[in-house]
Each structure stands twice: as structure tokens, then as C-alpha cells.
Protein backbone atom coordinates (compact mmCIF):
# COMPACT_ATOMS: atom_id res chain seq x y z
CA UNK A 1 43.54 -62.86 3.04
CA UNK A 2 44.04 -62.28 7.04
CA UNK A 3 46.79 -64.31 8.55
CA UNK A 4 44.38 -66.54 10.36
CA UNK A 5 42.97 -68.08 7.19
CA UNK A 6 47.04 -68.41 5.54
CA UNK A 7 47.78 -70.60 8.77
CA UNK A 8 44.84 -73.13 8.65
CA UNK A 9 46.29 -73.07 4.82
CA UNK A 10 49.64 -74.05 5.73
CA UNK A 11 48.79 -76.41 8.08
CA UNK A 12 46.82 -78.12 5.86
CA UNK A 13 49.73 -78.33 2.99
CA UNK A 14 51.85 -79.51 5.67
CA UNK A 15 49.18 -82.36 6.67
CA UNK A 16 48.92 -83.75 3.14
CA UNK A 17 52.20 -83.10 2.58
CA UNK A 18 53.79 -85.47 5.38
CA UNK A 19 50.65 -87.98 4.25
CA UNK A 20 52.01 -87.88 0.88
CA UNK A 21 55.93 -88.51 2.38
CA UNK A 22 54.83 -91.14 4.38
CA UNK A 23 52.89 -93.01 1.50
CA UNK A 24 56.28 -92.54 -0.49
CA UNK A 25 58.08 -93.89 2.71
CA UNK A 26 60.28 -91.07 2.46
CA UNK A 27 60.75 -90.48 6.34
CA UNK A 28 63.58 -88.62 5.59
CA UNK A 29 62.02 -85.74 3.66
CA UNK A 30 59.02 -86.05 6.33
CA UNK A 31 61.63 -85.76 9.00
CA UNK A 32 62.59 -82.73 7.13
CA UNK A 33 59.58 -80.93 6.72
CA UNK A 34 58.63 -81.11 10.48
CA UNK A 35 61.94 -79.26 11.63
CA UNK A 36 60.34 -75.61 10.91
CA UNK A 37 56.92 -76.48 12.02
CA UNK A 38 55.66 -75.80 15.73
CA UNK A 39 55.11 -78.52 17.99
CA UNK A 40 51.08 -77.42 18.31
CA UNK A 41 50.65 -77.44 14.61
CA UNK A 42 53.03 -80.82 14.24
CA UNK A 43 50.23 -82.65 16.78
CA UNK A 44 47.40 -81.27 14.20
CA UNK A 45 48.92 -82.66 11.16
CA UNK A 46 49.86 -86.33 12.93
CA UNK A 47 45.96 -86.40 14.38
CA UNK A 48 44.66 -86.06 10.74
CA UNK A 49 46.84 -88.94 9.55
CA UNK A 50 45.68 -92.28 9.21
CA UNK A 51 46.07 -94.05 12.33
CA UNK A 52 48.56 -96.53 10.65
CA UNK A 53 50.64 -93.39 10.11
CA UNK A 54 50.29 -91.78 13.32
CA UNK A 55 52.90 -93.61 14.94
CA UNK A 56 55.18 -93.55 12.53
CA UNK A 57 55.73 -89.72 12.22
CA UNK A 58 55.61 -89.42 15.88
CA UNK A 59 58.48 -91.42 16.25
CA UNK A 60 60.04 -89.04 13.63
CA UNK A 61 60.85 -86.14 15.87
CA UNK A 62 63.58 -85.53 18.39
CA UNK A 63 62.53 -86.58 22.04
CA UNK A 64 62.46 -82.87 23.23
CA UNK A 65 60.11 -82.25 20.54
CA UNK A 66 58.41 -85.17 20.64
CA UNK A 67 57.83 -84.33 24.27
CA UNK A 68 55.80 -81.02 23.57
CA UNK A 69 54.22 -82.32 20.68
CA UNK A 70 52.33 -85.42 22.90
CA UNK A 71 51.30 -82.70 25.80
CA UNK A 72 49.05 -80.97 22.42
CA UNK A 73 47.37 -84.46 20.75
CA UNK A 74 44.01 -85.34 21.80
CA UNK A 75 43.26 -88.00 24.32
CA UNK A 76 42.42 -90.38 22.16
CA UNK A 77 45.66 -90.38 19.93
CA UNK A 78 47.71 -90.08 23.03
CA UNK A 79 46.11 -93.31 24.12
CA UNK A 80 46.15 -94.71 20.40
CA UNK A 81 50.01 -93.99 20.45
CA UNK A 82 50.55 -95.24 23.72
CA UNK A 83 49.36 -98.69 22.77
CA UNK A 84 51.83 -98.89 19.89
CA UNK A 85 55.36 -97.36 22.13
CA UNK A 86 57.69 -99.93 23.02
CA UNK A 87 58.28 -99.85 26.80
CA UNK A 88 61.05 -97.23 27.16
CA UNK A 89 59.62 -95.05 24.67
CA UNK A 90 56.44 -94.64 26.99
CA UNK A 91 58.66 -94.00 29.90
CA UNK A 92 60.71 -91.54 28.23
CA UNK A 93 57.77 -89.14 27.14
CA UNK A 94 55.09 -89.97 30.16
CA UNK A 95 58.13 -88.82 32.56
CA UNK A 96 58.77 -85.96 31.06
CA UNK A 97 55.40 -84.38 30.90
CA UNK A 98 54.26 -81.65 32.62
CA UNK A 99 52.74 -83.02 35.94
CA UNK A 100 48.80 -81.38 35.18
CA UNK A 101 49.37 -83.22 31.70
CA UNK A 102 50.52 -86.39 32.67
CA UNK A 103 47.54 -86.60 34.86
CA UNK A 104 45.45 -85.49 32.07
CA UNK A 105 46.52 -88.22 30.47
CA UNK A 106 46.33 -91.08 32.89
CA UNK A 107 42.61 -89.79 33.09
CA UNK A 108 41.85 -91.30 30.10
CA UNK A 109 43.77 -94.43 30.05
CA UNK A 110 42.60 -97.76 31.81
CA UNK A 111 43.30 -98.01 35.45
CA UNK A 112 45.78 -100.95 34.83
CA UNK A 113 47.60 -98.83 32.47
CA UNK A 114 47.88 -96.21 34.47
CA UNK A 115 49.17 -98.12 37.56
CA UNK A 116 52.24 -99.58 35.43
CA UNK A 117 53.32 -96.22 34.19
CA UNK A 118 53.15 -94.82 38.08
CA UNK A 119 55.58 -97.41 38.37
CA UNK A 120 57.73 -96.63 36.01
CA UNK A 121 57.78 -93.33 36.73
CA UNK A 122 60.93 -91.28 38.54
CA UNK A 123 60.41 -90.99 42.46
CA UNK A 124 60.09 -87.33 42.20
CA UNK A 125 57.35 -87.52 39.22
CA UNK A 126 55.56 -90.18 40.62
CA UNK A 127 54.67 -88.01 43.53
CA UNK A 128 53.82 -84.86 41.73
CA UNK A 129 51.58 -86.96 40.05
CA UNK A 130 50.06 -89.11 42.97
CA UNK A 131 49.66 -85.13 44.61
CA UNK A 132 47.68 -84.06 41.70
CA UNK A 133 45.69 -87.72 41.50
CA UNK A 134 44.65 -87.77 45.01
CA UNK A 135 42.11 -84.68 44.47
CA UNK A 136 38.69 -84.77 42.69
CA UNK A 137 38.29 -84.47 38.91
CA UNK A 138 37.43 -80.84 37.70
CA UNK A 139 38.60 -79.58 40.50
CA UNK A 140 41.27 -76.43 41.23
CA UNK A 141 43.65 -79.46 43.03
CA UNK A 142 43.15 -81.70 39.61
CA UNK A 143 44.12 -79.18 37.27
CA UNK A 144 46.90 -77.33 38.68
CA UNK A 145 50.53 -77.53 38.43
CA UNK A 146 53.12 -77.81 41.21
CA UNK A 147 55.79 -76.42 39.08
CA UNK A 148 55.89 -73.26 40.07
CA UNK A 149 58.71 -70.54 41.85
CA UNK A 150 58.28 -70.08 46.22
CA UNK A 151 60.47 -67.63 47.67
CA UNK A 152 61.22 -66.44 51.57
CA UNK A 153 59.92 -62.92 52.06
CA UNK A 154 63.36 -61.62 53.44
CA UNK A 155 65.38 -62.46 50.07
CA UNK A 156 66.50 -59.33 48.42
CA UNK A 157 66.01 -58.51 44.60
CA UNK A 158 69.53 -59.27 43.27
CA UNK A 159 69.48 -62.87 45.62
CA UNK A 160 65.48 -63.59 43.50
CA UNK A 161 66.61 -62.80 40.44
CA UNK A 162 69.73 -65.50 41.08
CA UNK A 163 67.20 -68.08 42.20
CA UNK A 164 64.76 -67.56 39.44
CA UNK A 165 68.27 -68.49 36.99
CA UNK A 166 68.77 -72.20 38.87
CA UNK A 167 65.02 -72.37 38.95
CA UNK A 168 63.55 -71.32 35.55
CA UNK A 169 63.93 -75.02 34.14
CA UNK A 170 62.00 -76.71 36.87
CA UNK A 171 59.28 -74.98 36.65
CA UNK A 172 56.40 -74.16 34.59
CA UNK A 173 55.89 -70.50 34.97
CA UNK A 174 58.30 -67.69 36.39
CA UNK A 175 56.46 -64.63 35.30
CA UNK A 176 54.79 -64.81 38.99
CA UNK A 177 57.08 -65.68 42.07
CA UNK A 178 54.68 -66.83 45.16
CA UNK A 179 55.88 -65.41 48.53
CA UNK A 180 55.72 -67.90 51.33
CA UNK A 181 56.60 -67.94 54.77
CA UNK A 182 58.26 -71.22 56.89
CA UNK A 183 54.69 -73.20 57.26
CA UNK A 184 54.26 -72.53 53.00
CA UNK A 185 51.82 -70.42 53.85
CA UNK A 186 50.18 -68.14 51.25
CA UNK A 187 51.74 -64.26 52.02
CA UNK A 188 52.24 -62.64 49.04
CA UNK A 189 52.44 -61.94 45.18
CA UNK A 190 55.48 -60.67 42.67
CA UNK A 191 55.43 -59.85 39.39
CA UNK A 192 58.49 -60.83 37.15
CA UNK A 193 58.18 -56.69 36.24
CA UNK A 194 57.74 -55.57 39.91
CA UNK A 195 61.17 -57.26 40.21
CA UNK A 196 62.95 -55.84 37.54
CA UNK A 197 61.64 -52.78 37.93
CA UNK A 198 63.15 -52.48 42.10
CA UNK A 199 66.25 -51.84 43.69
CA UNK A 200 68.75 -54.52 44.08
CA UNK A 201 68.42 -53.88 47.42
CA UNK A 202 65.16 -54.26 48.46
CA UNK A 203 63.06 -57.70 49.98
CA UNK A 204 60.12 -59.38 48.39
CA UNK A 205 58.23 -58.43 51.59
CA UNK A 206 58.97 -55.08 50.41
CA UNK A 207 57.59 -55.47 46.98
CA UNK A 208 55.08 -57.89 47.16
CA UNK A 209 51.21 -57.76 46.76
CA UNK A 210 49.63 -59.02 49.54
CA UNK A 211 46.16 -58.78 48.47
CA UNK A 212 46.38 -62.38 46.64
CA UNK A 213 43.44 -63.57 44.71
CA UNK A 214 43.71 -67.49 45.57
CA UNK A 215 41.63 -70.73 45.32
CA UNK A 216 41.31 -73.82 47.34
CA UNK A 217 42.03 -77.26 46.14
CA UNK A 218 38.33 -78.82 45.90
CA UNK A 219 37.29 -75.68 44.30
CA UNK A 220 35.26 -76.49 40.98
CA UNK A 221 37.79 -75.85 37.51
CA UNK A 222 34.95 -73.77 35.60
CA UNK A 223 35.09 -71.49 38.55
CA UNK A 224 38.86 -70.92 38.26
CA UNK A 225 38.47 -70.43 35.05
CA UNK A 226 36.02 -67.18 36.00
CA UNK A 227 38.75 -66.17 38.38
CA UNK A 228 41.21 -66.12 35.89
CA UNK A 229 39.06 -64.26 33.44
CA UNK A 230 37.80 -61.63 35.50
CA UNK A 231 40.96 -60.41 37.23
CA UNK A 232 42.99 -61.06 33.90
CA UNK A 233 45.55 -63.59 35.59
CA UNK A 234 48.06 -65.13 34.27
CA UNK A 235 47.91 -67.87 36.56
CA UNK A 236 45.92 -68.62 39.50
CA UNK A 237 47.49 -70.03 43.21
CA UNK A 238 46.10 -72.77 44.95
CA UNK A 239 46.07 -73.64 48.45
CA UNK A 240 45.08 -76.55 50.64
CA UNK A 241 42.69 -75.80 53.64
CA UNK A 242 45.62 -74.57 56.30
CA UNK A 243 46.25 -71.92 53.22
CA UNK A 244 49.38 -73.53 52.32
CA UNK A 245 50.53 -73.22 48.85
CA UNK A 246 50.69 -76.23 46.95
CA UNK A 247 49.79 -75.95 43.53
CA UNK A 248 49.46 -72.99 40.18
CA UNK A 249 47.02 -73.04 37.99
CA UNK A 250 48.16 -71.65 34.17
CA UNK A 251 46.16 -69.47 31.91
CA UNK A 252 46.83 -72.39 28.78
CA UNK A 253 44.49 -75.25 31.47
CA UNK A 254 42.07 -72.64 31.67
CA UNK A 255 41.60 -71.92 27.76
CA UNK A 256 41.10 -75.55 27.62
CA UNK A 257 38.90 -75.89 30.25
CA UNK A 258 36.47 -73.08 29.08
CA UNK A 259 36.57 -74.58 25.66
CA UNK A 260 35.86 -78.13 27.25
CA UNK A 261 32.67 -76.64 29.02
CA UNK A 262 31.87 -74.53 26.44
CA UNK A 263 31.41 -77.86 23.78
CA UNK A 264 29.88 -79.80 26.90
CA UNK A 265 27.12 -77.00 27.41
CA UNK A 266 26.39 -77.14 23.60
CA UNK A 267 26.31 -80.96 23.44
CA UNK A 268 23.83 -81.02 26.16
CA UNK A 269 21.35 -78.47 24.62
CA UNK A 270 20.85 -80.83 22.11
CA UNK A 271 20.51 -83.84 24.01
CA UNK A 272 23.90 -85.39 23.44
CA UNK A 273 26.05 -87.00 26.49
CA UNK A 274 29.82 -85.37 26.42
CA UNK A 275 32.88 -86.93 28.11
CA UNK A 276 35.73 -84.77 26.65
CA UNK A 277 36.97 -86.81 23.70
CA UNK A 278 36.90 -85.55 20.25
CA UNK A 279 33.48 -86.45 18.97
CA UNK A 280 34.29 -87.24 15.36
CA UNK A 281 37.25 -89.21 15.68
CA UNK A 282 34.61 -91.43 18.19
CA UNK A 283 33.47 -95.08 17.44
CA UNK A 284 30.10 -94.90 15.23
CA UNK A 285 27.99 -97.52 17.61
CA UNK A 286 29.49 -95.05 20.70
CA UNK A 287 28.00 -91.78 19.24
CA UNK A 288 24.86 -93.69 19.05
CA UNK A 289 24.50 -94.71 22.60
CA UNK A 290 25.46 -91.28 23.69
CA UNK A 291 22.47 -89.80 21.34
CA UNK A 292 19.77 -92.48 21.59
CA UNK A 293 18.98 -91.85 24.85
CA UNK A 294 16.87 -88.53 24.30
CA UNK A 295 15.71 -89.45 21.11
CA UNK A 296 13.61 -91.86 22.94
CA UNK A 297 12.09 -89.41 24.67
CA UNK A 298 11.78 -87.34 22.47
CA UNK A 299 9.97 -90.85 20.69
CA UNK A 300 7.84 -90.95 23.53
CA UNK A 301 6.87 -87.34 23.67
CA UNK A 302 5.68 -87.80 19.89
CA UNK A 303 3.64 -90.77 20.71
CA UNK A 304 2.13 -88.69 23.81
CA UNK A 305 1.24 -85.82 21.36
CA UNK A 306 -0.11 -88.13 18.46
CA UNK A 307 -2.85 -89.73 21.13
CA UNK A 308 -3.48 -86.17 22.63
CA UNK A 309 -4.43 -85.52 18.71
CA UNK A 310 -6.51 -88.64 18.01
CA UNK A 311 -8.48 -87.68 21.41
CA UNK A 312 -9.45 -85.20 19.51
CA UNK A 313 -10.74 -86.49 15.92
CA UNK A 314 -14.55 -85.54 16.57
CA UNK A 315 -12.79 -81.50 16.80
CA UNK A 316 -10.41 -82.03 14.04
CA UNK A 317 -13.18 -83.87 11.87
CA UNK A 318 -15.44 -80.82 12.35
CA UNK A 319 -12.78 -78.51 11.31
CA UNK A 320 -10.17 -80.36 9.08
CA UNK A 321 -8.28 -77.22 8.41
CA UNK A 322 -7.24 -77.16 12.68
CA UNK A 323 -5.09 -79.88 12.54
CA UNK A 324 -2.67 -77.95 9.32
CA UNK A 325 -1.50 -75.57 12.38
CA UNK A 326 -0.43 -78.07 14.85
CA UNK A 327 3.11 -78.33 13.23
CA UNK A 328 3.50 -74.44 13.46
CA UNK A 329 2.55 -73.73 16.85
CA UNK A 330 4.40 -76.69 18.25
CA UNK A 331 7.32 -75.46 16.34
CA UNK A 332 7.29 -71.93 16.99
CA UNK A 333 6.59 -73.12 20.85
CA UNK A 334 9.58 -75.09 20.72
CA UNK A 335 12.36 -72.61 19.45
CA UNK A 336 10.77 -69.95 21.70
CA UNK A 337 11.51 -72.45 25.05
CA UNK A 338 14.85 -73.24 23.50
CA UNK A 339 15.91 -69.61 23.29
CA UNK A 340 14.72 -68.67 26.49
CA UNK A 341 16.78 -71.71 28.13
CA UNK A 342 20.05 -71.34 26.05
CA UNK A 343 19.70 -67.37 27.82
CA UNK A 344 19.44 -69.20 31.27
CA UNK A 345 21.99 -71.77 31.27
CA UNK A 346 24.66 -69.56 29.47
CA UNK A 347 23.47 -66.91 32.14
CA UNK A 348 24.12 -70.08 34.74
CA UNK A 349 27.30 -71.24 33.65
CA UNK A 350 28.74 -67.62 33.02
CA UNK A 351 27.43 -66.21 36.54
CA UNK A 352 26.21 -63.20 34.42
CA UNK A 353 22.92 -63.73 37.08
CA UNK A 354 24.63 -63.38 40.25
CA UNK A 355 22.64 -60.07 40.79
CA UNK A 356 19.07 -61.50 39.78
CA UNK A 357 17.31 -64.70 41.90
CA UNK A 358 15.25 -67.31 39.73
CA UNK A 359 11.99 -65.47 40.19
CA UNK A 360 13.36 -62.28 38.35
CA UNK A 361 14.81 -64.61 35.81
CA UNK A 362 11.58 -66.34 35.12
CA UNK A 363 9.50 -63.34 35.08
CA UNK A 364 11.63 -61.16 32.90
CA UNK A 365 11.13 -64.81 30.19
CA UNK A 366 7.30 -64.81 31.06
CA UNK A 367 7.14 -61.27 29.74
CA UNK A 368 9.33 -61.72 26.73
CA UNK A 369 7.42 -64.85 26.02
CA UNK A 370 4.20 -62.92 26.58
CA UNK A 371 5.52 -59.82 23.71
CA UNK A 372 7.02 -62.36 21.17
CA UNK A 373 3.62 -64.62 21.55
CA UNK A 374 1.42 -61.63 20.83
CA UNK A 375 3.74 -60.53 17.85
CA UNK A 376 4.25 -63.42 16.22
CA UNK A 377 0.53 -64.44 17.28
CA UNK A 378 -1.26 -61.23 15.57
CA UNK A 379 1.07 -62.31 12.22
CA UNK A 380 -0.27 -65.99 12.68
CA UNK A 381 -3.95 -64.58 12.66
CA UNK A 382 -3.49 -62.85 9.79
CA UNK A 383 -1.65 -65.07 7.65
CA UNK A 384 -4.17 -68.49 8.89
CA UNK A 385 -7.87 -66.10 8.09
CA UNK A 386 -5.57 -65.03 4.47
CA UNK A 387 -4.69 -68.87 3.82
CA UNK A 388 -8.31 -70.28 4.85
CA UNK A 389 -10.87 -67.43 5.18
CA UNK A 390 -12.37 -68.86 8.81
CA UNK A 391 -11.72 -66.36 11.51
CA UNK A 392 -12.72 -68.21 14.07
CA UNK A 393 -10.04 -70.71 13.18
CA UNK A 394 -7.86 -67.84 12.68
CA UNK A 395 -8.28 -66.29 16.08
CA UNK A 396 -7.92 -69.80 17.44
CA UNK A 397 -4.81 -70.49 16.22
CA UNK A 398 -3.55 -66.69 17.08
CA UNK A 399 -4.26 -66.65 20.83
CA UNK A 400 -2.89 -70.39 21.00
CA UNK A 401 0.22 -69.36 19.91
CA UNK A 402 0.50 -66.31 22.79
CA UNK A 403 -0.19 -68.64 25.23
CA UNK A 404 2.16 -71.54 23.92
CA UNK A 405 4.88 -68.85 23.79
CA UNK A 406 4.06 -67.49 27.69
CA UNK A 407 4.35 -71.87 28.31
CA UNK A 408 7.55 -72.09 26.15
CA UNK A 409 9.04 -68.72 27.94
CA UNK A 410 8.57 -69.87 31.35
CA UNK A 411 9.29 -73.68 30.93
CA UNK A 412 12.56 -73.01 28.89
CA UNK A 413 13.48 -70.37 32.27
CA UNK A 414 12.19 -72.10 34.38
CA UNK A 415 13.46 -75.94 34.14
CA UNK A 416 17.23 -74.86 34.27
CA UNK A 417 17.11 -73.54 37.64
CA UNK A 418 14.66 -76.51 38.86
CA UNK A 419 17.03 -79.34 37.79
CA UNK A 420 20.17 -77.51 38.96
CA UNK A 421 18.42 -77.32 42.92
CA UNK A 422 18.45 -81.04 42.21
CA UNK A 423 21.90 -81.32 41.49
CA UNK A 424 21.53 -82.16 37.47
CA UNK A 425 22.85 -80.55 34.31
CA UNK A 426 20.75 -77.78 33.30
CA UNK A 427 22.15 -78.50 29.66
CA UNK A 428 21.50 -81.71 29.17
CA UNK A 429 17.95 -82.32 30.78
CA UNK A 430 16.37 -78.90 29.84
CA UNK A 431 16.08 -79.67 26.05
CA UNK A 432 14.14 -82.69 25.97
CA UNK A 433 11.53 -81.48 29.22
CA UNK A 434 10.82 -78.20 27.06
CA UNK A 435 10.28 -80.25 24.39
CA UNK A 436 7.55 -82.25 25.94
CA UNK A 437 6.28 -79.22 27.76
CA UNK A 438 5.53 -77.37 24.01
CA UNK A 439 4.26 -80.41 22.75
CA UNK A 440 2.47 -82.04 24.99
CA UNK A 441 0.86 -78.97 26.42
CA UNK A 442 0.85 -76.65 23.79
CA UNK A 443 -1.45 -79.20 21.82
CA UNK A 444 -3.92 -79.31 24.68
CA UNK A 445 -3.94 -75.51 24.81
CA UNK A 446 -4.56 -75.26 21.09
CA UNK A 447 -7.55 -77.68 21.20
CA UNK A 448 -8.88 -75.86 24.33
CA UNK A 449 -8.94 -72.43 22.93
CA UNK A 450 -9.87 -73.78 19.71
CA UNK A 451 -13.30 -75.60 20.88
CA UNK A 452 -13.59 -72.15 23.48
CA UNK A 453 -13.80 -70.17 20.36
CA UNK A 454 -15.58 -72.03 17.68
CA UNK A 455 -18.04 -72.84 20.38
CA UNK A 456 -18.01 -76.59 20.45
């Protein structure tokens, strides 16, 4: 057994375990248990409580702790928990929270609730987090932290190292130390190793990279989150439009934020609205509301298909055995469009296209649709002349399916890139649109070829 699969063990003996303490109403043997366990695996265990229970084991751990563990719960416990604090005890973890967290938090709190605790936070808090506040959501300026380490160029080794001592608790990272000059503008890079690794001696402007790799404050998270990953960062500067330096952004945001638009981009492909809460911990009549909306389409697509179908009842009374293969070509149309768009929007959100413009894109689809359609098209005439012994049907339903395939190919390519020109999320509208595409469509190209063929 890897040590992966022992962890999400012990985590879950330590979840039932506290569940079984605090049904006991033994807080001090729960108390006891959580002293070994991490703060991130603590927040796991208290979210798979009962919500009657939630507070109550919070309010079990030490206020450093307790601290830590709140920065790791999801949004909608923090909020849940918040509800419950008394006053002070709101105050006492809100202030203490890493800036980028806090406003994390207020995020998803009411505005009213979020105005009270701005008031009751420190002075110095209050405008870390009104910095953070006053830029877009998803943005570089949203995300990042101002806890960081600036240094004068002209400080020597032995003076950085003395600074990084009195500084190290005020801020969130000291493995990089940002070199600025008397305007805070952007000049240079250190490493915590290029420093320890010098002579005493020397200046930062000595050591320093000044090739920086930096980002702007309105620029989008999910491409931060690229520039992290491809130049293997450990945290990302941000500047303000004069190049000052005003913010960090941490590789722990990013892993979240990839995550977050990783589940968003999976939600959409099948039609379901995200906002960034945990979906099954979500009210029931919410879900719904979030999931109906497509479904109607989808209703109405049916509907659209069903009266193509009855236009059609001389055809199908003719040849009954036509209308068995609707189901199958549809189908096969349908999972052909949603490969080719899952391709293209991971290709989208990834920037693994940079090199290749939408015309490429679609092409390269068209062609793959065109090769899978006459594969899977010469099996479909074969197996339809072995099940009914017509070849004309047979043939019909063959070619139908290489064309439905090309459709599927170049609508589930081609949509993406349409709705993103317009500003929309290729995700979320490119499932249901391929959907009626293959249906609608590939029913009216079936019939066609079909009466083409059989001669009527």
C-alpha cells in the first residue's frame, strides 16, 4: 500500500474518530487527538462533520492553530463558522489571516458582513486588504499577497541576511528577496541560495537577476498561473502600471487556482454553471437551478429532432427498419463533437495552440472527423446489411455516419473559438450547440442520404 492511500486512511480514522469524541462529548480526548494532526488535514476532518459539530471542534484548537486551520476550510464552512463566532472570536482569526485569504474570504460573504469586519479590522490589515479589494476578481492584483521581502540594491550580503531575521515573520515568503530602487520600482531578483551562497561582502545589485519575469495587476489569474508553471516559479511579482512593486503572487494561490479552473472547465462541458463552492456540500434546489438551464435546451433540441422525424413518417413508413439507426448515428455524432471540443478548449485554456490559428485547428478536426467517420462508418455498413440484409439501408446509414462525424468534427472545433471572439465561455456554451448541431442536423443528413440512395 503506497503512502498516498495510508494518508486518506488516516485521515479518515481521525474524521470518525473526533465524530465519535464529539458524540461522547469528550472534548477533551478530541482536543487530544488533534494535537499531532496537521492543520490541512484538521480542516478536512471538521468539513466532514456534521455542521452542528463543526463549530464545536473548531473552537477546540489553540488560536495559532486555529488560525491556519480556517485559511484551509472551504468557503462555505468558513462562512458557516463565521455565523456561529461570537464577536471577538471573528476578529481574532479574520485579523490574522493572510491578506490574499482574508480577501478570499470576504469574497464570499455578504457585502454587509464584509463591511463590519473591515471595521473591525487593525489599521494596518484593513489596508492590505482594501489594496487587494480595490482590483478586479481573478485578476494578478486580486490574488496576490503584499507580504513579501523589498530590499535597496546597495545593501551588502551580511546587512540582507540581518533584515531577512527582523523580517521573516511579516511576511509570507523569504525564499525570494525583490530588489527595488527609491520609486519601488521593479530592478531585480535574489534567490535565498544566491545569498547564501556570496560573499559577505558583496551588494544585491551585485547578485541580483535582473531579467525578472513579472506581471501586472489587471492581468487575468489563469494566466499567472501559466507563468508560474512554465518558468517553474516559486512565486510570481506583481507590479502596478508605473512598474512599481506592490504585490507576490505564491505557488500554493496558483495550485488552487488551476484546480479552480480546472473543475470550472469540466463543469461547463457538461452544461453545469460553477461559482467556486464545493458542489456537494451545495443546497439541493441550488444545484438544480445551476443544471436546469441546459437541460432545457437540450429539451428543446429533442423536441426539434422528434418533429424533424415525424416530417418524415411517409420515409420511415416505407422503410421501418431506418428509423432503428437514428439513436446510433446521433450518438456516435455526439461523442465525436464532444471529443473534438474537449481537444479545443483544453488546447484554449492551456495555450498549447499559441502556434496554430483557428483555421488550422478546425481543419486538422475536419480531417480527423472525416478518418473516424469513414472507420467507424464502413463498421456501421457492415454490421446494419448483417443485422437487416437491405444494403441500400446499409449504405445509407454508413455514409450518414461519415458525414455526421465531418459535422460533429468541425462543429465541436469550431464553436469554441466562435463563442470565445464573442467574449463567452467556450466550456459552458459549446456542449449544448454541438448537441443540437448532431441532432438536429445529423437527422436531416441521414434522411437526405437515405431517400438519395433508396431512390425515393
Amino acid at each position: 500500500m503506497n503512502s498516498n492511500v495510508k494518508h486518506t486512511e488516516l485521515r479518515q480514522i481521525i474524521r470518525s474518530q473526533l465524530q465519535i469524541l464529539l458524540e461522547q462529548e469528550n472534548l477533551p480526548g478530541a482536543k487530544a487527538l488533534l494535537v499531532p494532526v496537521l492543520p490541512v488535514d484538521i480542516a478536512e476532518a471538521i468539513e466532514g462533520l456534521p455542521e452542528s459539530m463543526q463549530v464545536i471542534a473548531f473552537r477546540l484548537l489553540s488560536k495559532g492553530e486555529a488560525i491556519e486551520v480556517y485559511e484551509h476550510l472551504d468557503s462555505t464552512v468558513q462562512q458557516a463558522l463565521i455565523e456561529e463566532f461570537k464577536r471577538q472570536e471573528v476578529i481574532d482569526i479574520v485579523d490574522k489571516m493572510s491578506p490574499d485569504d482574508r480577501v478570499r474570504l470576504f469574497d464570499e460573504l455578504p457585502a454587509k458582513v464584509v463591511r463590519r469586519l473591515l471595521a473591525e479590522l487593525s489599521a494596518e490589515e484593513r489596508t492590505k486588504t482594501n489594496l487587494l479589494l480595490g482590483y478586479e476578481e481573478d485578476t494578478a492584483g486580486r490574488i496576490m499577497t503584499p507580504e513579501y521581502i523589498a530590499l535597496k540594491e546597495n545593501l551588502t550580503v551580511t546587512e540582507t541576511l540581518e533584515r531577512i531575521r527582523n523580517l521573516a515573520k511579516v511576511s509570507e515568503i523569504i525564499y525570494y528577496l525583490y530588489v527595488i530602487d527609491a520609486s519601488r520600482c521593479l530592478k531585480g531578483i535574489v534567490s535565498l541560495r544566491d545569498l547564501v551562497v556570496s560573499s559577505p561582502e558583496k551588494t544585491l545589485g551585485e547578485i541580483m537577476t535582473k531579467d525578472v519575469v513579472s506581471v501586472h495587476t489587471d492581468t487575468d489569474q489563469e494566466q499567472v498561473a501559466r507563468m508560474i508553471q512554465r518558468y517553474d516559479l516559486l512565486a510570481l511579482p506583481v507590479v502596478d502600471r508605473e512598474e512599481r512593486l506592490v504585490g507576490v503572487v505564491t505557488v500554493d494561490d496558483v495550485i488552487d487556482i488551476l484546480e479552480q479552473e480546472a473543475t470550472e472547465d469540466i463543469y461547463a462541458l457538461g452544461g453545469l454553471q460553477s461559482v467556486g463552492d464545493n458542489y456537494f456540500q451545495t443546497n439541493l434546489l441550488t444545484v438544480a437551478r445551476r443544471r436546469v438551464t441546459w437541460l432545457f435546451v437540450l429539451l428543446i433540441t429533442n423536441t426539434m429532432t422528434a418533429k424533424i422525424i415525424d416530417s418524415q413518417h411517409e420515409l420511415l413508413e416505407e422503410v421501418v427498419v431506418l428509423a432503428a439507426f437514428i439513436p446510433m448515428l446521433t450518438g456516435t455524432g455526439g461523442n465525436v463533437g464532444a471529443q473534438s471540443s474537449t481537444v479545443v478548449i483544453r488546447g484554449l485554456n492551456t495555450d498549447e495552440m499559441r502556434d496554430l490559428g483557428p483555421g488550422q485547428v478546425v481543419f486538422r478536426e475536419a480531417l480527423a472527423g472525416l478518418l473516424l467517420g469513414t472507420i467507424l462508418g464502413t463498421v456501421a455498413t457492415i454490421w446494419a446489411f448483417w443485422l437487416q440484409g437491405n444494403f441500400s439501408v446499409a449504405l445509407s446509414v454508413g455514409c450518414s455516419l461519415v458525414a455526421i462525424a465531418l459535422l460533429a468534427s468541425v462543429a465541436g472545433s469550431g464553436l469554441p473559438f466562435i463563442f470565445k471572439s464573442f467574449g463567452l465561455d467556450p466550456a459552458l456554451m459549446s456542449a449544448p450547440f454541438i448537441t443540437t448541431a448532431v441532432d438536429v442536423l445529423g437527422v436531416l443528413i441521414y434522411f437526405y442520404i437515405a431517400r438519395t440512395v433508396l431512390g425515393l
